[in-house]
Protein backbone atom coordinates (compact mmCIF):
# COMPACT_ATOMS: atom_id res chain seq x y z
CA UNK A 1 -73.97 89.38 -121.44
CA UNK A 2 -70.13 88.42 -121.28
CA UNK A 3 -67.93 91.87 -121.18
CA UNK A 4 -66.48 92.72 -124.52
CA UNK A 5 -62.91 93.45 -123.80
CA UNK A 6 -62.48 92.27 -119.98
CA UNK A 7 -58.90 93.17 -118.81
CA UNK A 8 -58.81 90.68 -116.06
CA UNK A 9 -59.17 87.04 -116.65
CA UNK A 10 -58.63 83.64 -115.58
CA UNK A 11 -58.02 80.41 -117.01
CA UNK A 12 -59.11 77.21 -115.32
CA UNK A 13 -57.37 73.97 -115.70
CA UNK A 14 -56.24 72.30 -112.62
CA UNK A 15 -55.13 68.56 -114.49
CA UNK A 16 -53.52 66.70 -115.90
CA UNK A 17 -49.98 67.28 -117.04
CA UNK A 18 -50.82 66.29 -120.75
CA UNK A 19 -54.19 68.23 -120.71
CA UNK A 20 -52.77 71.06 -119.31
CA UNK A 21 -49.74 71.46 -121.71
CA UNK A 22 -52.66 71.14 -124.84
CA UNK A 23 -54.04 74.01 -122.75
CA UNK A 24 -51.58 76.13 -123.47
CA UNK A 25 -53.57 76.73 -127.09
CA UNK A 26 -56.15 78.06 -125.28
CA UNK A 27 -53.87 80.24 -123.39
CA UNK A 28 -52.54 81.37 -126.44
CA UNK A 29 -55.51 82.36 -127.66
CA UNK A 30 -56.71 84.41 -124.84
CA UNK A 31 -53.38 86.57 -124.96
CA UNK A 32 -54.43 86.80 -128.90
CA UNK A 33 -57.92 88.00 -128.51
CA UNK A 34 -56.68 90.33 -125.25
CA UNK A 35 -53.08 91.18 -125.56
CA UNK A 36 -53.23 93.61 -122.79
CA UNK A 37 -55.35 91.65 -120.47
CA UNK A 38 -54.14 90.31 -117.12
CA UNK A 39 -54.31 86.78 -117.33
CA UNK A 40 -54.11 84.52 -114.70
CA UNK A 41 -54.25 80.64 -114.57
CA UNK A 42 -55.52 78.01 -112.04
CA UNK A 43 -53.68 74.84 -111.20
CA UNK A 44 -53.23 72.02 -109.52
CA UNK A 45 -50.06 71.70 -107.29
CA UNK A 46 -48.64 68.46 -109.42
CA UNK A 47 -48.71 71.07 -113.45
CA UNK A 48 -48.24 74.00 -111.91
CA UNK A 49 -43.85 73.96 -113.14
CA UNK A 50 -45.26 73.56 -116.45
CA UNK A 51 -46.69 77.11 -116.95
CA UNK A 52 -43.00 78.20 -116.21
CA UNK A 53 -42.69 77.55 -120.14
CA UNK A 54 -45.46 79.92 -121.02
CA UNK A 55 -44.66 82.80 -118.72
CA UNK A 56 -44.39 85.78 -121.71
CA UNK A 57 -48.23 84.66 -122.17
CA UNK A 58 -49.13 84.41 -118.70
CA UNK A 59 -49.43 86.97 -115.75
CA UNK A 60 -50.30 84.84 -112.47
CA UNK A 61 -50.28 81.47 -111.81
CA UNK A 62 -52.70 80.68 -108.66
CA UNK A 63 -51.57 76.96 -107.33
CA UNK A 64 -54.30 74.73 -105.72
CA UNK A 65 -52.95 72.60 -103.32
CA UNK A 66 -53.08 68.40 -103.52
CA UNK A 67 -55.92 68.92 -100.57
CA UNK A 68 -58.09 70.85 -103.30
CA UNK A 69 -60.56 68.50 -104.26
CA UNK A 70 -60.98 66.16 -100.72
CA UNK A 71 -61.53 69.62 -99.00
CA UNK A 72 -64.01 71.45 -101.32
CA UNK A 73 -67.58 69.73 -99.75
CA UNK A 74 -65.76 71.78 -96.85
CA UNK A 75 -65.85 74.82 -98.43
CA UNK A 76 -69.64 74.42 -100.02
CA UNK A 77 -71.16 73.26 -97.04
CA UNK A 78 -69.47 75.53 -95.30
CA UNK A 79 -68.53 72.51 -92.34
CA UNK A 80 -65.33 71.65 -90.85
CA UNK A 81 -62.44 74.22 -90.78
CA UNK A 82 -60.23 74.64 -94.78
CA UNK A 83 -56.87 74.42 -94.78
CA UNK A 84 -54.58 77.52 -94.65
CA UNK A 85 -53.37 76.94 -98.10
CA UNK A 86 -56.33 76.07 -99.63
CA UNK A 87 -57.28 79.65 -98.05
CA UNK A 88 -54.72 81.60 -99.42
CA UNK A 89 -55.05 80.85 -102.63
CA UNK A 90 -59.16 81.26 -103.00
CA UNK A 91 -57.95 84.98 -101.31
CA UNK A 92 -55.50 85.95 -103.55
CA UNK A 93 -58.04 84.98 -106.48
CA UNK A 94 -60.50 87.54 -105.30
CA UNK A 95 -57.77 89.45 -105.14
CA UNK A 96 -57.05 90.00 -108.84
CA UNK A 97 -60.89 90.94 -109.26
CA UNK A 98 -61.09 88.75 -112.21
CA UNK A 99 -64.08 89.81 -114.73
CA UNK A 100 -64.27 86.51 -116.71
CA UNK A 101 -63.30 82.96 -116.14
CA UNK A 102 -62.94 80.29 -118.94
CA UNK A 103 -62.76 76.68 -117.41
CA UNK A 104 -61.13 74.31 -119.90
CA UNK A 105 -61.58 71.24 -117.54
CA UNK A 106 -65.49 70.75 -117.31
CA UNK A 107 -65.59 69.64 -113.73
CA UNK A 108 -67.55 70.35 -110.63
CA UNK A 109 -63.24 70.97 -108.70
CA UNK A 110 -62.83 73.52 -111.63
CA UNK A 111 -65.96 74.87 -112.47
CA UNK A 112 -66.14 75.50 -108.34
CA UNK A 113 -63.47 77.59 -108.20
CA UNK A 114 -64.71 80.61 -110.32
CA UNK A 115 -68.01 80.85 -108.40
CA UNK A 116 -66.44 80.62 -105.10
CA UNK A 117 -64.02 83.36 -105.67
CA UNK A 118 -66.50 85.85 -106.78
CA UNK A 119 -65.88 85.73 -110.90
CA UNK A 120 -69.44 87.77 -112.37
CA UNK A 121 -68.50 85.82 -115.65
CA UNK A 122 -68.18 82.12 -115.53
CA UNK A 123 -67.84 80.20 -119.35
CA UNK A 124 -67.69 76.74 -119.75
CA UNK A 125 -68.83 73.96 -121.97
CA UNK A 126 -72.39 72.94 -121.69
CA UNK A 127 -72.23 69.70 -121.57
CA UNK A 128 -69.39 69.71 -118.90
CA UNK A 129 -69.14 66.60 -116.81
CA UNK A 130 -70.61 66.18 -113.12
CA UNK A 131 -73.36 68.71 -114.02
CA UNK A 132 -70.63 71.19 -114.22
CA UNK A 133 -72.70 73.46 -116.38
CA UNK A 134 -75.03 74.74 -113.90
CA UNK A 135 -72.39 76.27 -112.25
CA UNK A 136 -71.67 78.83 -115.86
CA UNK A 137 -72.94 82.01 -116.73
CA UNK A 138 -72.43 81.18 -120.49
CA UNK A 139 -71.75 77.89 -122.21
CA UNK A 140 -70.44 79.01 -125.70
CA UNK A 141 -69.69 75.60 -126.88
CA UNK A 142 -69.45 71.74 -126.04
CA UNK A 143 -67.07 69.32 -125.73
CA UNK A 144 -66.89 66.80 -128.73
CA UNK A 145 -67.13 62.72 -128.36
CA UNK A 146 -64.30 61.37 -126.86
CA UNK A 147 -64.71 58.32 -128.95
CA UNK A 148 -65.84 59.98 -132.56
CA UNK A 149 -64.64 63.31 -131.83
CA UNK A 150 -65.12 66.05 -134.75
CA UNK A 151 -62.04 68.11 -133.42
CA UNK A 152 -58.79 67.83 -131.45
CA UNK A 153 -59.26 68.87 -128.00
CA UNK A 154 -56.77 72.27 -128.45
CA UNK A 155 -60.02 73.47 -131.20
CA UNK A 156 -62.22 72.62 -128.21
CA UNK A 157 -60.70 74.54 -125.80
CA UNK A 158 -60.46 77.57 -128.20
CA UNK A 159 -64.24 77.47 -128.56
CA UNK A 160 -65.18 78.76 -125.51
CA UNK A 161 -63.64 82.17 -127.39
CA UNK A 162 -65.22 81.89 -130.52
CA UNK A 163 -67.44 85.20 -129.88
CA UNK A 164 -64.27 87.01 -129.39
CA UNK A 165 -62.55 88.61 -132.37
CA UNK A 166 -58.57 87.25 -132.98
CA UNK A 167 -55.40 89.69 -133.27
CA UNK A 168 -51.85 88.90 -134.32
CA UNK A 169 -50.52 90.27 -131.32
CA UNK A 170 -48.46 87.63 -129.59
CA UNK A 171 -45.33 87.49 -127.96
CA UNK A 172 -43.02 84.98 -129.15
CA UNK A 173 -41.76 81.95 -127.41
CA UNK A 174 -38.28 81.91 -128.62
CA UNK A 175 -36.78 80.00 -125.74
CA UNK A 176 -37.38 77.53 -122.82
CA UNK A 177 -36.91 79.13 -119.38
CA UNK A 178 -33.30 77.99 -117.74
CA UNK A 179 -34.47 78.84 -113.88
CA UNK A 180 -36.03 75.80 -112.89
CA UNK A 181 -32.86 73.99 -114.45
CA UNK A 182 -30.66 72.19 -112.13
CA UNK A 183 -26.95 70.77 -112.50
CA UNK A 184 -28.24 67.08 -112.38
CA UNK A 185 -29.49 67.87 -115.75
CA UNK A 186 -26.33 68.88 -117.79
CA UNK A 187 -25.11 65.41 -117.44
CA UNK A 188 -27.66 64.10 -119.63
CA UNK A 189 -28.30 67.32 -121.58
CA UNK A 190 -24.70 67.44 -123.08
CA UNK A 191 -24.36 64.35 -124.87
CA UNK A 192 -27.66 64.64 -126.93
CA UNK A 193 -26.50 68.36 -127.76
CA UNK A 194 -23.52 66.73 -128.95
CA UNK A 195 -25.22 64.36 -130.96
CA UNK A 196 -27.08 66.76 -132.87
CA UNK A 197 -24.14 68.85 -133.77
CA UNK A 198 -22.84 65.73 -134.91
CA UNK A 199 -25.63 64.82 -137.61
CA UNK A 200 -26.46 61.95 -134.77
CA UNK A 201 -29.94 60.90 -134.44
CA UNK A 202 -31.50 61.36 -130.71
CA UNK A 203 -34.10 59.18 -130.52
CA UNK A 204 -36.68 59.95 -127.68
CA UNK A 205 -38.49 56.50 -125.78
CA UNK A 206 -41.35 57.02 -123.90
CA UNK A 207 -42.99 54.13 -123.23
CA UNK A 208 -45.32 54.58 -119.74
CA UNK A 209 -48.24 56.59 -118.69
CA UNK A 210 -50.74 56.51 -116.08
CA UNK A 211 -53.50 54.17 -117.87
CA UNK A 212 -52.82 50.94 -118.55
CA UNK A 213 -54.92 50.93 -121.53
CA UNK A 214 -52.15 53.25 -123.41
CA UNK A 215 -49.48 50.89 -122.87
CA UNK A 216 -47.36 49.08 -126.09
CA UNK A 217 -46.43 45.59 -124.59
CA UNK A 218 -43.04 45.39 -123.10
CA UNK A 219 -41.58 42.40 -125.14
CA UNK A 220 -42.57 45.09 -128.06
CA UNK A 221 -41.02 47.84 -126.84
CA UNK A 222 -37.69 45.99 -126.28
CA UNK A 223 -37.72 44.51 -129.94
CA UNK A 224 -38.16 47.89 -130.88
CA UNK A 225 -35.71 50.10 -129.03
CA UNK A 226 -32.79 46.84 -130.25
CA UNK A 227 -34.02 47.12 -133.50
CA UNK A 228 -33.58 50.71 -133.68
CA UNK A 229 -30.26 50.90 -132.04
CA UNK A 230 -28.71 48.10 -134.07
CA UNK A 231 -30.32 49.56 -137.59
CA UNK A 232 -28.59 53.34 -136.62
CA UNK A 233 -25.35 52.61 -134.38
CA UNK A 234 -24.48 56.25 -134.38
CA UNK A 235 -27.87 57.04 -132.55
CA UNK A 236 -28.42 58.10 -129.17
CA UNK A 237 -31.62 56.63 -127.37
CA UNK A 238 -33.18 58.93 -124.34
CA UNK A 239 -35.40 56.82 -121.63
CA UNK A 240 -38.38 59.19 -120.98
CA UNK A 241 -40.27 59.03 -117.53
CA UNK A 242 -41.18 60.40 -114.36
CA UNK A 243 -40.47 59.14 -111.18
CA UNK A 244 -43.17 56.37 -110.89
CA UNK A 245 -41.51 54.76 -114.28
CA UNK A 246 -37.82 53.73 -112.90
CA UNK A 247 -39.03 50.66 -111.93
CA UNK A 248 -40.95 50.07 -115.21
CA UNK A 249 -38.37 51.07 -116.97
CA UNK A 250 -35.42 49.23 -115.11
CA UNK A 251 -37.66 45.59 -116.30
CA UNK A 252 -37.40 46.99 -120.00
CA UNK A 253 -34.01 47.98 -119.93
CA UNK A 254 -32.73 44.58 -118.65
CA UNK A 255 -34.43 42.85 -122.21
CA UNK A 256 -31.91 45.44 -123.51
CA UNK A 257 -28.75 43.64 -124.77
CA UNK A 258 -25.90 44.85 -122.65
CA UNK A 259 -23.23 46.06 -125.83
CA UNK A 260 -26.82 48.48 -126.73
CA UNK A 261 -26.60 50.04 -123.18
CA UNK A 262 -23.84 52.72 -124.25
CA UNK A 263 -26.21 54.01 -126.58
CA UNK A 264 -29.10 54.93 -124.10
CA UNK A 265 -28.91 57.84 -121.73
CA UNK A 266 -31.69 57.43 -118.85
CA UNK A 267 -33.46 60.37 -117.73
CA UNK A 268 -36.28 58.81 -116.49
CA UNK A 269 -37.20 60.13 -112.84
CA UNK A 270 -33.91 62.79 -112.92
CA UNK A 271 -35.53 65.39 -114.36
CA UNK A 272 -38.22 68.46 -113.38
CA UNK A 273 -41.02 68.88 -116.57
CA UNK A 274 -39.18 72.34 -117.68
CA UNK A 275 -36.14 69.75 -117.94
CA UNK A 276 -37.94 67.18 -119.89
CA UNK A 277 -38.50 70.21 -121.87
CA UNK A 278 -34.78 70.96 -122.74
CA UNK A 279 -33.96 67.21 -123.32
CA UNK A 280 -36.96 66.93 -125.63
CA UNK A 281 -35.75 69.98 -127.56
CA UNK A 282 -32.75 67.73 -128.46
CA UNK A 283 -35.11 65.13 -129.93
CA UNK A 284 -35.41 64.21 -133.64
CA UNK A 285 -38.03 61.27 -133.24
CA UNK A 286 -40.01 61.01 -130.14
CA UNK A 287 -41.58 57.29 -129.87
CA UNK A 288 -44.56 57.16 -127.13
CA UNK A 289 -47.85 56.89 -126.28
CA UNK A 290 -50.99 59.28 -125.89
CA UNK A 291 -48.84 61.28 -122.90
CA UNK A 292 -47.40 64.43 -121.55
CA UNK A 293 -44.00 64.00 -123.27
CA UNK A 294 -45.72 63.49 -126.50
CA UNK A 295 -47.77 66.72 -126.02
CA UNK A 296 -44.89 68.24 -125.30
CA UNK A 297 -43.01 67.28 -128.24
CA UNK A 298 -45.99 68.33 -130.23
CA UNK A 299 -45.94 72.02 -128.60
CA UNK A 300 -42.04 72.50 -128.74
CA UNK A 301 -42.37 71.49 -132.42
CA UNK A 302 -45.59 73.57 -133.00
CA UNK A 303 -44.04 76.51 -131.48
CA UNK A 304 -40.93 76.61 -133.32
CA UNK A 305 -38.66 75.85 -130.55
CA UNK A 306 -38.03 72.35 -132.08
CA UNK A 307 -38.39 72.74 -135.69
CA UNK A 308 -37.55 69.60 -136.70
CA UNK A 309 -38.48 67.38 -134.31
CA UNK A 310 -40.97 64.64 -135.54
CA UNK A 311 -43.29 62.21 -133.46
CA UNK A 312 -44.71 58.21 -133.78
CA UNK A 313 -47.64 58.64 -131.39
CA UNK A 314 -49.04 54.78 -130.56
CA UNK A 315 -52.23 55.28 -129.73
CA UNK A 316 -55.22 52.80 -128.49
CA UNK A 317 -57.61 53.54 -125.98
CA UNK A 318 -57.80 57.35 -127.32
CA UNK A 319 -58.20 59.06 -130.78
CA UNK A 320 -55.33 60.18 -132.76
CA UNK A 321 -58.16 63.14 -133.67
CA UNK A 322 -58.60 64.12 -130.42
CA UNK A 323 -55.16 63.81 -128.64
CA UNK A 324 -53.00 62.92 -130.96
CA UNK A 325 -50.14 64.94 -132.37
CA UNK A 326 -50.60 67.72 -134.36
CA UNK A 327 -47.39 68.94 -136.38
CA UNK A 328 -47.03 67.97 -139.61
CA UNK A 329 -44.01 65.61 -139.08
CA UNK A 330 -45.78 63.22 -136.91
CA UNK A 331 -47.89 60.10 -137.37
CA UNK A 332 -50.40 58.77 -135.09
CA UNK A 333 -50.47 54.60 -135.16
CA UNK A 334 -53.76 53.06 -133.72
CA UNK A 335 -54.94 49.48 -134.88
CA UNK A 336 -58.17 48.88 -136.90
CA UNK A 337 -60.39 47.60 -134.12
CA UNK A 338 -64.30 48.17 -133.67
CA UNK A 339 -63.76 48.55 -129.86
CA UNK A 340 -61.41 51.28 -130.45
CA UNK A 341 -61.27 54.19 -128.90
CA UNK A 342 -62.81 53.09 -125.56
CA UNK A 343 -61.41 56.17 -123.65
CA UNK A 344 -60.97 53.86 -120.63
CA UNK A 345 -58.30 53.73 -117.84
CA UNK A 346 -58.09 49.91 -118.04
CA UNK A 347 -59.20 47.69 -121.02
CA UNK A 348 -62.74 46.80 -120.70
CA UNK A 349 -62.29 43.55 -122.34
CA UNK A 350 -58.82 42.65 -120.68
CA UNK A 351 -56.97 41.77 -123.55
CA UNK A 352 -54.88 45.31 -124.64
CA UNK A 353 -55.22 43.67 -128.32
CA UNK A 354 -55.58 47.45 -129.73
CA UNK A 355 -51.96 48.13 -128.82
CA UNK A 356 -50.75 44.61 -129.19
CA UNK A 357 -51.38 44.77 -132.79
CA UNK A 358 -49.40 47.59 -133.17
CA UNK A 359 -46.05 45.72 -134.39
CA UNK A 360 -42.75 46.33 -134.42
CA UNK A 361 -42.32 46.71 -137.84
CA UNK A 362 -44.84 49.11 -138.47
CA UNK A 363 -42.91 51.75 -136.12
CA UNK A 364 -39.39 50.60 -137.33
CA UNK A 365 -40.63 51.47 -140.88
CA UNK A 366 -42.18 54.85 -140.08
CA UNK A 367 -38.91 56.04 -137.79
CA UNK A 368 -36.80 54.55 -140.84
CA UNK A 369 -38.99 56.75 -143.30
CA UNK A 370 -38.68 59.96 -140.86
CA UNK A 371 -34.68 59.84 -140.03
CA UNK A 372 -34.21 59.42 -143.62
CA UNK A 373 -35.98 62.57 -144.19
CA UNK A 374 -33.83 64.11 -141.93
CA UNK A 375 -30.84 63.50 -143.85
């Protein structure tokens, strides 16, 4: 029997940096349901700067270290010494005496943790992956089909709380947190602030992600960002990417013509993820695949804390149902293909035809549609 107003909780989701920003819903909707609960959250070393932009709704953030998966047959079997870190944080979990854990990743590294730090209550979906579900107390609710899903993955997450009655108590989100912000940033920050006090569109590129399978060919991409730079002169184009993207990006930039280059601002690798934050709160139209700056975009403008922002999400290997954007000012492009959504890393057929047939034109005439909504 799951306790009916437990005052100390934790929420489980170690990866990744787009998955864990659409788990901020669910975080949200555990402050709803408990508003005076201590709520803590689990996660991996690489997301844990993003919870920095949901501190009003969280109380703890416990950070697993890189190490946490290779080492946890260490911990089970009980063989081989842990590391110190890995140590310190499963201590400072029991710690907090947490009565209830909700794991929103469905994994054997997440559904672990709970279990091993002593949590009575353990919830999680049933059909969780790697036989994750044995390792539950309660199982609520399961996932949906990645591939014909019936709900967006933020509704999923929120199932696990369906037996618990909703309030309205919330705090707001009314700004982005300045700390992590560094000085390297206010180079590129100022001009786009500029541009939107000048009525000048800021037009957000974010081509790369982590699976191959997402990717919009190149030679599009560069007809695309010249297209849209030529069309509105008085734009402002901002290069989106982490550090493994400057190379990436440096081969699309140099298909750029050279007299378009004073229109781009590169960001890509310069910034922390509370920073990408800021700079995407200067966006009007964020153009990208099915990745974390997307999601992003899609929470800032969800939230409130970009109003206006709008979105052209290119999507092919996943569905625009399940991870897709979800404000009302965004579109979700995926070609008509019966192979389509495969959910896989890498195409299975080796052809990337589902984003290939994505064309230029298509996305030209939907960010045409949106700026002149704008004005």
């Amino acid at each position: 029997m799951l306790p009916k107003n437990p005052k100390r909780i934790l929420l489980v989701r170690l990866s990744a940096n787009g998955d864990i920003i659409q788990g901020f819903h669910a975080l949200k909707e555990l402050r709803k349901r408990f508003p005076n609960a201590h709520i803590g959250w689990a996660v991996g070393e690489a997301g844990a700067s993003l919870l920095d932009a949901v501190e009003p709704w969280v109380d703890t953030v416990h950070v697993l270290p890189k190490s946490w998966s290779k080492e946890l047959p260490k911990i089970v079997l009980k063989w081989g010494s842990v590391s110190q870190e890995i140590t310190q944080v499963l201590d400072d979990i029991r710690r907090e005496h947490y009565e209830i854990a909700f794991d929103i990743q469905g994994l054997n590294k997440s559904a672990l943790l709970p279990l091993l730090t002593d949590i009575p209550h353990r919830v999680g979906f049933e059909n969780a992956r790697e036989q994750a579900r044995f390792l539950y107390t309660d199982t609520p609710a399961a996932l949906g089909s990645v591939t014909a899903p019936r709900h967006h993955a933020v509704d999923e997450f929120a199932e696990l709380l369906k037996n618990y009655p909703c309030s309205d108590v919330l705090p707001a989100l009314v700004y982005l947190p300045m700390k992590p912000l560094d000085a390297s940033l206010l180079p590129i920050l100022k001009p786009l602030r500029e541009a939107r006090e000048q009525g000048r569109p800021v037009l957000g590129f974010a081509p790369f992600t982590m699976w191959s399978s997402k990717h919009w060919p190149v030679h599009h991409w560069s007809d695309f960002i010249r297209q849209s730079l030529q069309k509105h002169p008085n734009a402002i184009g901002l290069c989106i990417g982490g550090p493994d993207d400057v190379i990436s990006w440096e081969r699309l930039n140099a298909t750029i013509p050279n007299g378009l280059h004073r229109q781009l601002i590169n960001a890509q690798g310069k910034t922390s993820f509370i920073g990408l934050m800021h700079l995407l709160n200067q966006v009007d139209v964020l153009i990208g695949s099915d990745s974390a700056p997307m999601h992003i975009m899609d929470w800032l403008v969800r939230e409130g804390l970009n109003p206006n922002g709008k979105s052209i999400a290119l999507m092919g290997a996943t569905h625009p149902k399940r991870t897709g954007p979800l404000h009302d000012t965004s579109i979700a492009l995926n070609a008509d293909l019966p192979c389509i959504p495969c959910h896989k890393r890498e195409c299975p057929l080796g052809s990337l035809a589902c984003m290939e047939m994505l064309t230029v034109k298509q996305v030209m005439d939907n960010l045409t549609t949106m700026l002149n909504q704008k004005l």
